[in-house]
PDB file of N, CA and C in Angstrom:
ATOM      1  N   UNK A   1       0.800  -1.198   0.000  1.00  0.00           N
ATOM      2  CA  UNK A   1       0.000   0.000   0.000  1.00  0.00           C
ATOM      3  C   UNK A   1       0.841   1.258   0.000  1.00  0.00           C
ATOM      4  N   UNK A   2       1.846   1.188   0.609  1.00  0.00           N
ATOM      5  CA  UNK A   2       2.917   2.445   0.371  1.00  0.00           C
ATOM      6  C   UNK A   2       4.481   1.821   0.321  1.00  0.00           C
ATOM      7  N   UNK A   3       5.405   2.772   0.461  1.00  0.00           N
ATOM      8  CA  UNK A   3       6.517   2.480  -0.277  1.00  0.00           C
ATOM      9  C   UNK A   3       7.592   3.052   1.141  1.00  0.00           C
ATOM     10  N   UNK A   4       6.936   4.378   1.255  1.00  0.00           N
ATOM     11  CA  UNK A   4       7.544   4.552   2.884  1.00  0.00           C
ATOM     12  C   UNK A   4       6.417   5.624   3.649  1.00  0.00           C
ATOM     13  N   UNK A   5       6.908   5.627   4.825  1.00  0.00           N
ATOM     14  CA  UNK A   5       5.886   5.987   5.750  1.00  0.00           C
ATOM     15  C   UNK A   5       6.510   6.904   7.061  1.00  0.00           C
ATOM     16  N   UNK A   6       6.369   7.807   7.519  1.00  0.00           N
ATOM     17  CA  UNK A   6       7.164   8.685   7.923  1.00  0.00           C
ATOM     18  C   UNK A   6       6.263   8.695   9.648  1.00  0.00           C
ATOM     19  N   UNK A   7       6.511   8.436  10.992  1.00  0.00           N
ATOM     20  CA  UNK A   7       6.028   8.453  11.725  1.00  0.00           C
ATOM     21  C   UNK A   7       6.573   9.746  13.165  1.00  0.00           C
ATOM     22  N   UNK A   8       6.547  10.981  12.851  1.00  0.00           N
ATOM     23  CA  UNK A   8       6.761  12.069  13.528  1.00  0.00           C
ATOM     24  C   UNK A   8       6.134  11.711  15.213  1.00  0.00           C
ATOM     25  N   UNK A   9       7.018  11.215  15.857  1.00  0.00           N
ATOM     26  CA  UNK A   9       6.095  11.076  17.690  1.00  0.00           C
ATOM     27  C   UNK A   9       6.495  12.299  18.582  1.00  0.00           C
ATOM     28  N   UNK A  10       5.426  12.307  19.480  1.00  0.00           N
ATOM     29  CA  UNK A  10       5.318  13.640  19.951  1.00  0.00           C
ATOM     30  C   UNK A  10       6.047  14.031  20.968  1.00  0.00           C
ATOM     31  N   UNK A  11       7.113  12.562  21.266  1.00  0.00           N
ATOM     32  CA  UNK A  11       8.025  12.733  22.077  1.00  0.00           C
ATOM     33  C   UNK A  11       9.590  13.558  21.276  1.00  0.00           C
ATOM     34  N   UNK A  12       9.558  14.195  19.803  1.00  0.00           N
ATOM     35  CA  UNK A  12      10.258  14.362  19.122  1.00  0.00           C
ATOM     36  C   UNK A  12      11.160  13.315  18.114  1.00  0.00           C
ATOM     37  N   UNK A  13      11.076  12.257  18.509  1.00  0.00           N
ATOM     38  CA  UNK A  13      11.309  10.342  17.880  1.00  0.00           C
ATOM     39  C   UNK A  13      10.562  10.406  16.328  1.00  0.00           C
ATOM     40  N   UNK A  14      11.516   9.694  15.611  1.00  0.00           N
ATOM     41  CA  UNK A  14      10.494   9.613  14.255  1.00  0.00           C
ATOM     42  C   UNK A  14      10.885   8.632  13.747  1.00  0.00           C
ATOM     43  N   UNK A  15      10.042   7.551  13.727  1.00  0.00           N
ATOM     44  CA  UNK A  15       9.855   6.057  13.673  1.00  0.00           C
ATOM     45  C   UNK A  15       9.217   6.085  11.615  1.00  0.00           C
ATOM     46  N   UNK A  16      10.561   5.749  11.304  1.00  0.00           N
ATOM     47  CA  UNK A  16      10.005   5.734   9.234  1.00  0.00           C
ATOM     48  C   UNK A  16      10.189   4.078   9.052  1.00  0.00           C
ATOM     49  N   UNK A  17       9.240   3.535   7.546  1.00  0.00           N
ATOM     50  CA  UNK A  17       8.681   2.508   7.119  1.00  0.00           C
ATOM     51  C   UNK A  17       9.006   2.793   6.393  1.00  0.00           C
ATOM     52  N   UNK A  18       9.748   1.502   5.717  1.00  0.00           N
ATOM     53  CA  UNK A  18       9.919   1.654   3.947  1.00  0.00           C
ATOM     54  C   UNK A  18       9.467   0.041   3.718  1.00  0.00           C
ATOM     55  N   UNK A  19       9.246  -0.083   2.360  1.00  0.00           N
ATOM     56  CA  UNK A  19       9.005  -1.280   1.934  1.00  0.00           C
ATOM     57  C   UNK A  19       9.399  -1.717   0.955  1.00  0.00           C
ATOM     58  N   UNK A  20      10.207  -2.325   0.652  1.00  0.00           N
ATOM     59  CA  UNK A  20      11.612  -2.285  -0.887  1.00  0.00           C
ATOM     60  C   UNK A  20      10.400  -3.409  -1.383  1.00  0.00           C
ATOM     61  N   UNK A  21      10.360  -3.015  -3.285  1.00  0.00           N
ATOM     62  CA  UNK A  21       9.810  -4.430  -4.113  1.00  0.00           C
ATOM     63  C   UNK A  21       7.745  -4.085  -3.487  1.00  0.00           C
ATOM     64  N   UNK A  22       7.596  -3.052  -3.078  1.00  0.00           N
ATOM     65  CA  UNK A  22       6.558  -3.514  -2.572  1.00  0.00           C
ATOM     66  C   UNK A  22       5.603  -2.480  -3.851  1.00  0.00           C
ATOM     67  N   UNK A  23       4.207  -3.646  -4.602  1.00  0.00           N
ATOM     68  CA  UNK A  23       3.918  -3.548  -5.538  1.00  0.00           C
ATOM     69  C   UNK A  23       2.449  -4.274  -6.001  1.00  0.00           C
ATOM     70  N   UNK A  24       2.356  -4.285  -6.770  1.00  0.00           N
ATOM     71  CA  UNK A  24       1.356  -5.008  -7.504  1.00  0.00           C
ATOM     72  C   UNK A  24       1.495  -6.879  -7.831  1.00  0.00           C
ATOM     73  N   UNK A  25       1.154  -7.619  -6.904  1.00  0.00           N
ATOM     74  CA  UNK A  25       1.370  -9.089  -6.937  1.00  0.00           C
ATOM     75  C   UNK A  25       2.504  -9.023  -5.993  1.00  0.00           C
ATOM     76  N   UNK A  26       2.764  -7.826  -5.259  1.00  0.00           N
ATOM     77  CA  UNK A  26       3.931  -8.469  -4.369  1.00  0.00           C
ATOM     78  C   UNK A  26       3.260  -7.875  -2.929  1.00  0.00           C
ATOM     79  N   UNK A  27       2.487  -8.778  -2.080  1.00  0.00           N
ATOM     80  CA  UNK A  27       2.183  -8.253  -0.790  1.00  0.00           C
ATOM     81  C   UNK A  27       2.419  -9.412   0.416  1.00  0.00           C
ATOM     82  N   UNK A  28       3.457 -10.341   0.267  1.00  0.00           N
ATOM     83  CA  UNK A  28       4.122 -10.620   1.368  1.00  0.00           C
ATOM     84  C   UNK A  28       5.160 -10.434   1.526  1.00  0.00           C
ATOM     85  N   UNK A  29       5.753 -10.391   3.023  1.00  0.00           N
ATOM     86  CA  UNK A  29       6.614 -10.135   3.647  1.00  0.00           C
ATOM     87  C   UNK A  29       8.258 -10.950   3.798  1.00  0.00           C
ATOM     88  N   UNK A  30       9.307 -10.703   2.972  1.00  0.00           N
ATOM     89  CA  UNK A  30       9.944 -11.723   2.577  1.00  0.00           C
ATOM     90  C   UNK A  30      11.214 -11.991   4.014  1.00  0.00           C
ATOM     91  N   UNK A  31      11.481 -10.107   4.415  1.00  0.00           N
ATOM     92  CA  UNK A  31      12.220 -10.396   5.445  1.00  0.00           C
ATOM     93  C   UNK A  31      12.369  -8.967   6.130  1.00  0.00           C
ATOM     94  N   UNK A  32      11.976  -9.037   7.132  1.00  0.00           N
ATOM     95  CA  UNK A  32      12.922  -7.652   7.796  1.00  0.00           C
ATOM     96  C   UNK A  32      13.553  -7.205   8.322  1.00  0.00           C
ATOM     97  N   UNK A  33      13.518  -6.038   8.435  1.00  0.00           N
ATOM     98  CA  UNK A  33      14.751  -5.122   9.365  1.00  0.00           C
ATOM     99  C   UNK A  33      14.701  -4.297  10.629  1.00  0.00           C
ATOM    100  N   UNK A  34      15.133  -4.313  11.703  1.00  0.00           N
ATOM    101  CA  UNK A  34      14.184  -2.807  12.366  1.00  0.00           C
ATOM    102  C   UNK A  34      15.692  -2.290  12.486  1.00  0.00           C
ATOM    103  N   UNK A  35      16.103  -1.037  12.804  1.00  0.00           N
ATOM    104  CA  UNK A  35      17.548  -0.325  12.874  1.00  0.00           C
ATOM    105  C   UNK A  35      18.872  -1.010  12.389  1.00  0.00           C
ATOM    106  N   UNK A  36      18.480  -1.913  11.002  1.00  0.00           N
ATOM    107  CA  UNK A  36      19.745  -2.618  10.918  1.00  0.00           C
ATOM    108  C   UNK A  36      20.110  -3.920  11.284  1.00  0.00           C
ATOM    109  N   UNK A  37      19.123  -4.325  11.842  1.00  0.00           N
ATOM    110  CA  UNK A  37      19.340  -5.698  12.480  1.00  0.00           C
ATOM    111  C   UNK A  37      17.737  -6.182  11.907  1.00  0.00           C
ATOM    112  N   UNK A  38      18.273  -7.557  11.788  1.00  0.00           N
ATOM    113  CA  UNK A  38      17.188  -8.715  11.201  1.00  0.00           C
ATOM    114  C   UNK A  38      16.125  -8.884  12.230  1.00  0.00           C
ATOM    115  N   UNK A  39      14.909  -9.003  11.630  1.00  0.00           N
ATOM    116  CA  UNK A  39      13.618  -8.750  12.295  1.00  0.00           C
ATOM    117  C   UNK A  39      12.629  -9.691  12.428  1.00  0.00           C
ATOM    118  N   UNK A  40      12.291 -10.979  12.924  1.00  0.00           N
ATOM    119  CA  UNK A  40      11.345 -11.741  12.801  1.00  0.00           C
ATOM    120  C   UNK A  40      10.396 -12.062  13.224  1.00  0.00           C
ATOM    121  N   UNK A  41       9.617 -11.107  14.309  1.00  0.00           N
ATOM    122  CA  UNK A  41       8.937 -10.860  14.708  1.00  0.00           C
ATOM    123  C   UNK A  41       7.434 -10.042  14.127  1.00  0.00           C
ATOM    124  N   UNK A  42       6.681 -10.840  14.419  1.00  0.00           N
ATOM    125  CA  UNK A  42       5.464 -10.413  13.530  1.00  0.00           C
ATOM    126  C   UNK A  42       4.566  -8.998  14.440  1.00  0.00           C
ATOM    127  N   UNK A  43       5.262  -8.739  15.136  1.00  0.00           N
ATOM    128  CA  UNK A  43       4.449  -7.337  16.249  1.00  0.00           C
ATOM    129  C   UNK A  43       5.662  -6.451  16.368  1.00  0.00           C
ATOM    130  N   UNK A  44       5.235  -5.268  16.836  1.00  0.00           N
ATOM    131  CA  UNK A  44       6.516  -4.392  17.155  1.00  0.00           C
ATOM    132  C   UNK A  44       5.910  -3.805  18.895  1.00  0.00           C
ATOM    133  N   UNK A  45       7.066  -4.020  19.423  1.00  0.00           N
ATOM    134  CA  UNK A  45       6.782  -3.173  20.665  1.00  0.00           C
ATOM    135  C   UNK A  45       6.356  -1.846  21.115  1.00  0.00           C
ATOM    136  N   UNK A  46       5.722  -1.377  21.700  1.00  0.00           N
ATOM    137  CA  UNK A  46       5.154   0.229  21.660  1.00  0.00           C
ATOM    138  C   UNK A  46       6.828   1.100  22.358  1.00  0.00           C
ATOM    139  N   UNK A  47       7.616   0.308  23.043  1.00  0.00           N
ATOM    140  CA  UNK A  47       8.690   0.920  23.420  1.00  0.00           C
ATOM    141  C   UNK A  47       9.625   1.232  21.979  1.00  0.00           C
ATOM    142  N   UNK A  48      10.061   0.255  21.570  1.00  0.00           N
ATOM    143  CA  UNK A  48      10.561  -0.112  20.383  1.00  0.00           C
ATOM    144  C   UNK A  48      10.048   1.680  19.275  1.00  0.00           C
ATOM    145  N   UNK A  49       8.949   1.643  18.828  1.00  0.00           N
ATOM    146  CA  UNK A  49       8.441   2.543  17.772  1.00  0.00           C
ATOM    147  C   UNK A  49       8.811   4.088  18.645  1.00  0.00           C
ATOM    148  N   UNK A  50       8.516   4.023  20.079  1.00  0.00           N
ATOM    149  CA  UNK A  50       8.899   5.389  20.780  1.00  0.00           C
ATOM    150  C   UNK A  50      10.309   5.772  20.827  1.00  0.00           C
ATOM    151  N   UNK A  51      11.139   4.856  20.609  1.00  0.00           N
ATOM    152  CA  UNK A  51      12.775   5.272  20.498  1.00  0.00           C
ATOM    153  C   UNK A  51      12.897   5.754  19.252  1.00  0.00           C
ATOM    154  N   UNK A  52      12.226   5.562  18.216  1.00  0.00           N
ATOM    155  CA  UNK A  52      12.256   6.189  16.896  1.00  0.00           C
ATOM    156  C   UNK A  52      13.151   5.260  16.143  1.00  0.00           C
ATOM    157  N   UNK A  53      13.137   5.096  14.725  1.00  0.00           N
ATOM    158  CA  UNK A  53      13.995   3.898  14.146  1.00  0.00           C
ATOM    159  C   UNK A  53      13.007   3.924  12.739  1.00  0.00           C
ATOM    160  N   UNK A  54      14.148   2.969  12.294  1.00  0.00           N
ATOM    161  CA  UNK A  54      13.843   2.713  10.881  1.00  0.00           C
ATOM    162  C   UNK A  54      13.684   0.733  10.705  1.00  0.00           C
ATOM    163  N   UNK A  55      12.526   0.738  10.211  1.00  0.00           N
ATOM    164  CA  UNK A  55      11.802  -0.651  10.119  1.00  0.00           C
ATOM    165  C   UNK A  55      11.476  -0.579   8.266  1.00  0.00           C
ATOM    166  N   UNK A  56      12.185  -2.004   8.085  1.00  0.00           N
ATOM    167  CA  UNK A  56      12.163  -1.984   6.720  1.00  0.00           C
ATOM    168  C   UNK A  56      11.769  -3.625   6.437  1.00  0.00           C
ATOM    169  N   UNK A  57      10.956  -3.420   5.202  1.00  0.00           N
ATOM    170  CA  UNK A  57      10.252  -4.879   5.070  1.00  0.00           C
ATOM    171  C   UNK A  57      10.746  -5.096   3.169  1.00  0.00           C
ATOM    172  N   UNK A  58      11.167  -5.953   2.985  1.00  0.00           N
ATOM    173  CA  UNK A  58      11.361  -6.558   1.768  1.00  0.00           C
ATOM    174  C   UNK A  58       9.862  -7.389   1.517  1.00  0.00           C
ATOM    175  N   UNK A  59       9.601  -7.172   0.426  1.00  0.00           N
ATOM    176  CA  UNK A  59       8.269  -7.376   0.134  1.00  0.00           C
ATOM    177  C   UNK A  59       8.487  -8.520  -1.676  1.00  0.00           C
ATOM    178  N   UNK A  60       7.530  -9.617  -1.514  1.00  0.00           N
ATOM    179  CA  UNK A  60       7.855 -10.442  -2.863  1.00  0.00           C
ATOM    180  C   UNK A  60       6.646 -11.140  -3.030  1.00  0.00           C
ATOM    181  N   UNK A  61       6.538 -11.806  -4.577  1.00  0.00           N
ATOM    182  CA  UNK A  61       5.510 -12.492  -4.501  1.00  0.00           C
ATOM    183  C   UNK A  61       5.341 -13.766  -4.395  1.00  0.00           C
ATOM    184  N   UNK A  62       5.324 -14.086  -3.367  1.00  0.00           N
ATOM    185  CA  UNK A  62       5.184 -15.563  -2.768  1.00  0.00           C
ATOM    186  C   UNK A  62       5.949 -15.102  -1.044  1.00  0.00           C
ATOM    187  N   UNK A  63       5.037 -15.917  -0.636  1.00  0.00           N
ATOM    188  CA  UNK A  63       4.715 -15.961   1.164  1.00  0.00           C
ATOM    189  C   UNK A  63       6.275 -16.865   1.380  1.00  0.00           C
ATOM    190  N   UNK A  64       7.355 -15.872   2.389  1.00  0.00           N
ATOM    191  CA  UNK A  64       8.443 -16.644   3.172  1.00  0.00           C
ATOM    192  C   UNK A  64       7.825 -17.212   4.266  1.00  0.00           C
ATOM    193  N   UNK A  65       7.837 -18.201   4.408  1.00  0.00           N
ATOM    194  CA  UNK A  65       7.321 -19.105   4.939  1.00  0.00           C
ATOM    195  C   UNK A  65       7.874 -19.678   6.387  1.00  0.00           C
ATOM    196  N   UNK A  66       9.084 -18.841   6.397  1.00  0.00           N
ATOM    197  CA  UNK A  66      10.188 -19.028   7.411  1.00  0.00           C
ATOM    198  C   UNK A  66       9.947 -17.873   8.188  1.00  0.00           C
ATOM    199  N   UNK A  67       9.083 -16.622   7.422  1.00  0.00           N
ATOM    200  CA  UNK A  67       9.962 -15.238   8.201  1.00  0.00           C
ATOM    201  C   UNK A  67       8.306 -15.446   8.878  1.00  0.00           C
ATOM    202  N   UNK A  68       8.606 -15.166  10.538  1.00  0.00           N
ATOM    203  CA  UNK A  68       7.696 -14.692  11.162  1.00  0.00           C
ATOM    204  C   UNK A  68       6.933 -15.917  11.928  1.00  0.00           C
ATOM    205  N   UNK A  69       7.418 -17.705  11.575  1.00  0.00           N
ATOM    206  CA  UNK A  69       6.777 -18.334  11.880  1.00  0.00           C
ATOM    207  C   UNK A  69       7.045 -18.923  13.254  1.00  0.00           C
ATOM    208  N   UNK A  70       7.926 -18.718  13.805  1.00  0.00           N
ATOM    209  CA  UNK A  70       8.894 -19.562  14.916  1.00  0.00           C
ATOM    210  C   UNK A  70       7.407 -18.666  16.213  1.00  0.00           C
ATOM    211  N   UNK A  71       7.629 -19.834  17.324  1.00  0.00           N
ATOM    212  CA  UNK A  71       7.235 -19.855  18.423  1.00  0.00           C
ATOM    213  C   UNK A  71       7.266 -18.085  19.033  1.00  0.00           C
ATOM    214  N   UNK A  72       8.634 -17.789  18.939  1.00  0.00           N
ATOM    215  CA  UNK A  72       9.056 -16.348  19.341  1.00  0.00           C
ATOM    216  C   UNK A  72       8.545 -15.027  18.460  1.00  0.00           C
ATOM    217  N   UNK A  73       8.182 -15.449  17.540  1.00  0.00           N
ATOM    218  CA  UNK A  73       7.921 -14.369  16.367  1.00  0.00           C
ATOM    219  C   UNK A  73       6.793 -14.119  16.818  1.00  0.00           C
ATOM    220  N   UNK A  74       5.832 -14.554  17.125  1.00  0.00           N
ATOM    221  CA  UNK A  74       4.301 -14.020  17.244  1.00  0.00           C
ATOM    222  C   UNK A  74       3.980 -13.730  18.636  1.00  0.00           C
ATOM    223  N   UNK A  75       3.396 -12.191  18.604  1.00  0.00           N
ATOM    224  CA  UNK A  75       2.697 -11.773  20.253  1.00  0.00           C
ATOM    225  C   UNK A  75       2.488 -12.726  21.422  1.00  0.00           C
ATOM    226  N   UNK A  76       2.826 -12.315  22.806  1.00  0.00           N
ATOM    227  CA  UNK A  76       2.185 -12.774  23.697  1.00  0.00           C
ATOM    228  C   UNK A  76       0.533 -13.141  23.520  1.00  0.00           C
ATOM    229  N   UNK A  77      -0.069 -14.108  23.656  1.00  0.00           N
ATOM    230  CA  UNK A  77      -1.767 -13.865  23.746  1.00  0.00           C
ATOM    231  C   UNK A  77      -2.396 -14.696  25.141  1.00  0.00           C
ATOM    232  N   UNK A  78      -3.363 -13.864  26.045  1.00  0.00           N
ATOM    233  CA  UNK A  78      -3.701 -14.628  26.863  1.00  0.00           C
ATOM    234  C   UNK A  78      -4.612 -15.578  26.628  1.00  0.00           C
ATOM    235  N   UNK A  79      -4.980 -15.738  25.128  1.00  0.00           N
ATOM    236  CA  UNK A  79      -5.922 -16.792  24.739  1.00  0.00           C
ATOM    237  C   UNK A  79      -5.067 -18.142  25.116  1.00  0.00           C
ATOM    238  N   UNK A  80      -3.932 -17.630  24.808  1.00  0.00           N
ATOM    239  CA  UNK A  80      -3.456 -19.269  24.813  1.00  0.00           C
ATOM    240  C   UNK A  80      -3.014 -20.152  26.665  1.00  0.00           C
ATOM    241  N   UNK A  81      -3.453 -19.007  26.745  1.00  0.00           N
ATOM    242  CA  UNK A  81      -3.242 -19.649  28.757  1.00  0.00           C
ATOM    243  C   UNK A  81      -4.444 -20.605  28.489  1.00  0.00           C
ATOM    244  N   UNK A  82      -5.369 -20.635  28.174  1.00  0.00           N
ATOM    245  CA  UNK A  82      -6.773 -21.067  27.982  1.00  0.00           C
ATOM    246  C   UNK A  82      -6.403 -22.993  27.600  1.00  0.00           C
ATOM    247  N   UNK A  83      -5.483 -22.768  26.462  1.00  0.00           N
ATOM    248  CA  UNK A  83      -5.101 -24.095  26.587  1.00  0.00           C
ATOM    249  C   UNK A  83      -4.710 -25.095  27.643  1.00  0.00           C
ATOM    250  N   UNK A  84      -3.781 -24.677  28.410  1.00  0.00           N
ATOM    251  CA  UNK A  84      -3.565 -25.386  29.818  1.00  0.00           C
ATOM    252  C   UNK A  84      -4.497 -25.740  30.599  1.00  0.00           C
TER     253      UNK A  84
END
């Protein structure tokens, strides 16, 4: 949907989005970045976006299937206490 994204916080922090390859037939997520370092995490922390930084997503057509899937990659949820 966009290409980059500019996030001005009112703590003076400015948290920008870019999305390399990102297009028409290309709307998954192949791998990312947040400040330079590899990103596999499918949530971002509200601390994280308030320090201000640059989060970058490589974008392709066909689903990485690797990025984002591990145990650690996806949010806390208290639904899943429910299982136990």
């Amino acid at each position: 949907l966009f290409k980059k994204a500019r996030i001005e916080l009112e703590n003076g922090n400015v948290f920008n989005i870019t999305s390399e390859g990102n297009g028409d037939g290309k709307p998954y997520i192949q791998e990312a970045g947040l400040n330079g370092n590899s990103y596999a995490n499918t949530y971002l922390r509200y601390d994280d976006i308030q320090k201000g930084g640059d989060l970058k997503f490589k974008m392709g057509e066909e689903p990485n299937m690797e990025w984002g899937s591990s145990a650690e990659s996806v949010p806390y949820s208290l639904s899943k206490e429910s299982d136990k």
